[in-house]
Protein backbone atom coordinates (compact mmCIF):
# COMPACT_ATOMS: atom_id res chain seq x y z
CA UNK A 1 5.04 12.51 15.37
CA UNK A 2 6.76 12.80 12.07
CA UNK A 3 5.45 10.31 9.38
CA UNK A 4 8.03 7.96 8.47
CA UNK A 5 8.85 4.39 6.91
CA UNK A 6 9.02 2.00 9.02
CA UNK A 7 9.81 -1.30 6.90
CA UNK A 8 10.06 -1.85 3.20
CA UNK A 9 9.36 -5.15 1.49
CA UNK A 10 9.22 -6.67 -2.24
CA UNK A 11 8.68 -10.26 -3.37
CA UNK A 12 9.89 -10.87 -7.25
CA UNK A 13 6.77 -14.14 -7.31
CA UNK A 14 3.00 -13.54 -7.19
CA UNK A 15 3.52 -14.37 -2.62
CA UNK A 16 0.67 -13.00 -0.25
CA UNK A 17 3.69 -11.87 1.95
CA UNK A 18 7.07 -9.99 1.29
CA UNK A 19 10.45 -10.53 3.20
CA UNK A 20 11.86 -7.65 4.43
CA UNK A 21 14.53 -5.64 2.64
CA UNK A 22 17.37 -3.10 3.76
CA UNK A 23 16.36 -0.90 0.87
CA UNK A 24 14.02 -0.74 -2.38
CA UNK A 25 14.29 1.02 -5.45
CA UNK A 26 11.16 2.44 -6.38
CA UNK A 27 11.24 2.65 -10.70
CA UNK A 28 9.24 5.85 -12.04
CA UNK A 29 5.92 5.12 -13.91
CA UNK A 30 6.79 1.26 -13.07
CA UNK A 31 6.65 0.34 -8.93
CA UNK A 32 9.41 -1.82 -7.23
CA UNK A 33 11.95 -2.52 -8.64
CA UNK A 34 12.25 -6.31 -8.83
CA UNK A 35 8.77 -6.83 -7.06
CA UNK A 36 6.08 -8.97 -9.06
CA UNK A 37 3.56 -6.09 -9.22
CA UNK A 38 5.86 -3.58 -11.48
CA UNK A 39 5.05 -2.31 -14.43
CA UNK A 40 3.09 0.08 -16.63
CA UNK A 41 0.00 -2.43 -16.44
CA UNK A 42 -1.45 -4.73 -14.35
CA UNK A 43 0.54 -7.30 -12.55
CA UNK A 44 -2.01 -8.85 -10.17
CA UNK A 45 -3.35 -11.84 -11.67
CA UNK A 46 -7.08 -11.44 -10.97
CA UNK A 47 -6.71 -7.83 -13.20
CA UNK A 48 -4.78 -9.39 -15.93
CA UNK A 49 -7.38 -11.99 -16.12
CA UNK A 50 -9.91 -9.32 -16.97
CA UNK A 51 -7.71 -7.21 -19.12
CA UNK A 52 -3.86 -7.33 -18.94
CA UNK A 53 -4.03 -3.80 -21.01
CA UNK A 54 -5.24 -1.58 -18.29
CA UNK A 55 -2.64 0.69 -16.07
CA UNK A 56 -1.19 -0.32 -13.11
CA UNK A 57 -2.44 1.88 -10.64
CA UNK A 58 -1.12 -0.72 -8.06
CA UNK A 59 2.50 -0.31 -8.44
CA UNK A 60 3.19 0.29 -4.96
CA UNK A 61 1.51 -0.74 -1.99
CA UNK A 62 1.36 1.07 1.31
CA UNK A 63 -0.33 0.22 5.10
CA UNK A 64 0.16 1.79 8.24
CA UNK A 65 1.79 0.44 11.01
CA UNK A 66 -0.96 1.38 13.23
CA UNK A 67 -3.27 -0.94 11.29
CA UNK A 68 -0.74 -4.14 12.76
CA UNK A 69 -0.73 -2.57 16.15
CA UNK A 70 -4.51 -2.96 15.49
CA UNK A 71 -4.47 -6.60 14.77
CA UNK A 72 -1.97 -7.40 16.66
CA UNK A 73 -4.32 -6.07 19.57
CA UNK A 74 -7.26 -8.36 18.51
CA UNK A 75 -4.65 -11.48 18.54
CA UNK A 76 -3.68 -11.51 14.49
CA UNK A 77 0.27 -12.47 13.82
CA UNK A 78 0.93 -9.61 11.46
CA UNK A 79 3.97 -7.31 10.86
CA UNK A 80 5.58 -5.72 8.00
CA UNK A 81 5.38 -7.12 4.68
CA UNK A 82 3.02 -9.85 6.12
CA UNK A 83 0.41 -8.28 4.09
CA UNK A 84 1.97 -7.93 0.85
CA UNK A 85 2.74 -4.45 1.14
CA UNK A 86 6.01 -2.47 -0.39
CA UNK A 87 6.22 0.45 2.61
CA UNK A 88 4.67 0.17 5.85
CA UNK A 89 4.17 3.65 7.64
CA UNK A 90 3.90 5.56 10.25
CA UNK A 91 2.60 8.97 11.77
CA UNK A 92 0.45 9.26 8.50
CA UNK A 93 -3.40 8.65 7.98
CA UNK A 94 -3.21 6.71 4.40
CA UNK A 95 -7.01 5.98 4.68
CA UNK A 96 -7.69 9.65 5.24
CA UNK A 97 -5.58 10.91 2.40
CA UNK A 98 -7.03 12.97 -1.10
CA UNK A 99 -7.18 10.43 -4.55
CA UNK A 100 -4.07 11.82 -5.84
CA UNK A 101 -2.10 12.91 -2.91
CA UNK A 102 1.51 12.73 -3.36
CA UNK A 103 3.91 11.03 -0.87
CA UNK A 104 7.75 12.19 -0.63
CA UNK A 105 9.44 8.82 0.87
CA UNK A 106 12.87 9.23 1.74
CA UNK A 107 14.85 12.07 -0.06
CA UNK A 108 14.20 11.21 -3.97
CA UNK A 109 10.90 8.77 -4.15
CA UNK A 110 7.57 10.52 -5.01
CA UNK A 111 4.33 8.30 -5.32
CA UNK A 112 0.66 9.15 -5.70
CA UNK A 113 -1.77 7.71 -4.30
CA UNK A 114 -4.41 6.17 -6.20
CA UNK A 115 -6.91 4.15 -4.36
CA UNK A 116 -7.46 1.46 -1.87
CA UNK A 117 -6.24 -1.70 -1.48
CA UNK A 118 -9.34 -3.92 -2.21
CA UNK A 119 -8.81 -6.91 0.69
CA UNK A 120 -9.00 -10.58 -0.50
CA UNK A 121 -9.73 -13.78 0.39
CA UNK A 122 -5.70 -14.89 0.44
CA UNK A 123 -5.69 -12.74 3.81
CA UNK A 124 -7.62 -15.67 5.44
CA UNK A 125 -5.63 -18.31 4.01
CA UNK A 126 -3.12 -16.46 6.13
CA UNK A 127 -5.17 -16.20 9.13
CA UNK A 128 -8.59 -17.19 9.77
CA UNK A 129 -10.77 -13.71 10.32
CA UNK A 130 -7.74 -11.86 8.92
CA UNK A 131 -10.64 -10.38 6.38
CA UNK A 132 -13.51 -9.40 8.28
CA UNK A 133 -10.49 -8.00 11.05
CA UNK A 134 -9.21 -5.26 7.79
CA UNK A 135 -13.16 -4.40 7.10
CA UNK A 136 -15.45 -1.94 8.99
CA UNK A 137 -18.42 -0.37 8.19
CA UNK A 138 -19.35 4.02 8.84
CA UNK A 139 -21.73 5.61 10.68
CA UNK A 140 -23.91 5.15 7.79
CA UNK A 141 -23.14 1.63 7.12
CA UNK A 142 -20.80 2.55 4.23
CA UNK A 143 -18.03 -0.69 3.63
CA UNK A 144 -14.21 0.73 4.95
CA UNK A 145 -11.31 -0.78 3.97
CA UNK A 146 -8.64 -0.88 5.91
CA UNK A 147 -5.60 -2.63 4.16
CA UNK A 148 -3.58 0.16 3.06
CA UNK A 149 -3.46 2.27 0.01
CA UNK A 150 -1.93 1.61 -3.42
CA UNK A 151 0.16 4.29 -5.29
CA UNK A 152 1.84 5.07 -8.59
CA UNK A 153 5.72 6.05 -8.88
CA UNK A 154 6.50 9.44 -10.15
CA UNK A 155 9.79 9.59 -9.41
CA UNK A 156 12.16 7.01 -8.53
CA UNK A 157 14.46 6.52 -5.63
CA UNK A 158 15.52 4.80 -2.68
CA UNK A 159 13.57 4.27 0.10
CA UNK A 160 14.41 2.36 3.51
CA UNK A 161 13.60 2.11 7.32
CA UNK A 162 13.84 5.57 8.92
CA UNK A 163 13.04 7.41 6.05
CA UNK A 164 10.74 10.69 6.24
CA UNK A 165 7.30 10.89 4.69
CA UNK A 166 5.81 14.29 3.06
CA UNK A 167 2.56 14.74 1.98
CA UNK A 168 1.26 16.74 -0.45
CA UNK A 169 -2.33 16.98 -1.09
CA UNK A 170 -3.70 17.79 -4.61
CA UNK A 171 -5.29 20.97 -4.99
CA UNK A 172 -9.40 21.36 -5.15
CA UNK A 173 -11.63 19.63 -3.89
CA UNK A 174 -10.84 16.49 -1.64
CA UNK A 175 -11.77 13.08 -3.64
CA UNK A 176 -12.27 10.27 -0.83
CA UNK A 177 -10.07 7.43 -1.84
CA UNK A 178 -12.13 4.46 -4.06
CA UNK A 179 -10.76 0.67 -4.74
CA UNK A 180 -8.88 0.22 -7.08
């Protein structure tokens, strides 16, 4: 299966979830255009709390498709954009990807990815068990966390429903993904 887009979202207020959107225009070294999180530092309001200076290394937020079918499986009502995310996928292991992997979305867009989406209590207020549902533990009893991936935009474009996804891993040594 060929990795691909399968919904696109953005909220312009601080919401847990995003409506749908025919289109979104990602902004380089910024995010989504229009969406709460974009900008060259931090837009979530626990972060800017700490220190509204630091980089936004969340400027775009990604989750796989298969994660829902997942959920959706153990009873959850979840779909794209439910979540908060900007792109949900398909065909692509986001968890399993390099720090610093690059993601061609649609023709133009190119992200990297940065880290992992650190899950929060607001998925509960959604759904009770929501939490615990997007957290897992290793063979070695190592936390895994399962809500999708967050990204950086180095080039801007358009990106919709149908679009292709191409990955690009970073040369070296693979870096396992870390919250951030």
């Amino acid at each position: 299966m060929t990795a691909r887009v399968v919904a696109v979202s953005v909220s312009s207020t601080h919401t847990f979830s995003k409506p749908l959107a025919g289109s979104i225009r990602l902004l380089e070294g910024l995010g989504v255009e229009g969406d709460a999180h974009c900008g060259t530092t931090v837009k979530h309001r626990s972060r800017v709390a700490r220190d509204p200076n630091q980089p936004n290394l969340r400027q775009v937020h990604l989750i796989h498709e298969e994660l829902q079918d997942e959920l959706r499986a153990s009873g959850f009502n979840v779909s794209p954009g439910v979540m908060g995310e900007n792109v949900t996928t398909r065909g692509i292991d986001l968890l399993g990807l390099s720090t610093g992997a690059q993601l061609r979305l649609g023709d133009d867009a190119l992200v990297e990815v940065t880290g992992l989406r650190n899950p929060c209590a607001q998925l509960d207020e959604y759904e009770a068990g929501l939490m615990a549902a997007v957290l897992d533990h290793d063979a070695n009893g190592e936390l895994i966390r399962k809500a999708g991936v967050m990204a950086v935009v180095l080039r801007g474009g358009t990106v919709k429903a149908g679009d292709g996804i191409e990955v690009t891993e970073p040369p070296g040594e693979f870096v396992p993904l870390r919250m951030v």
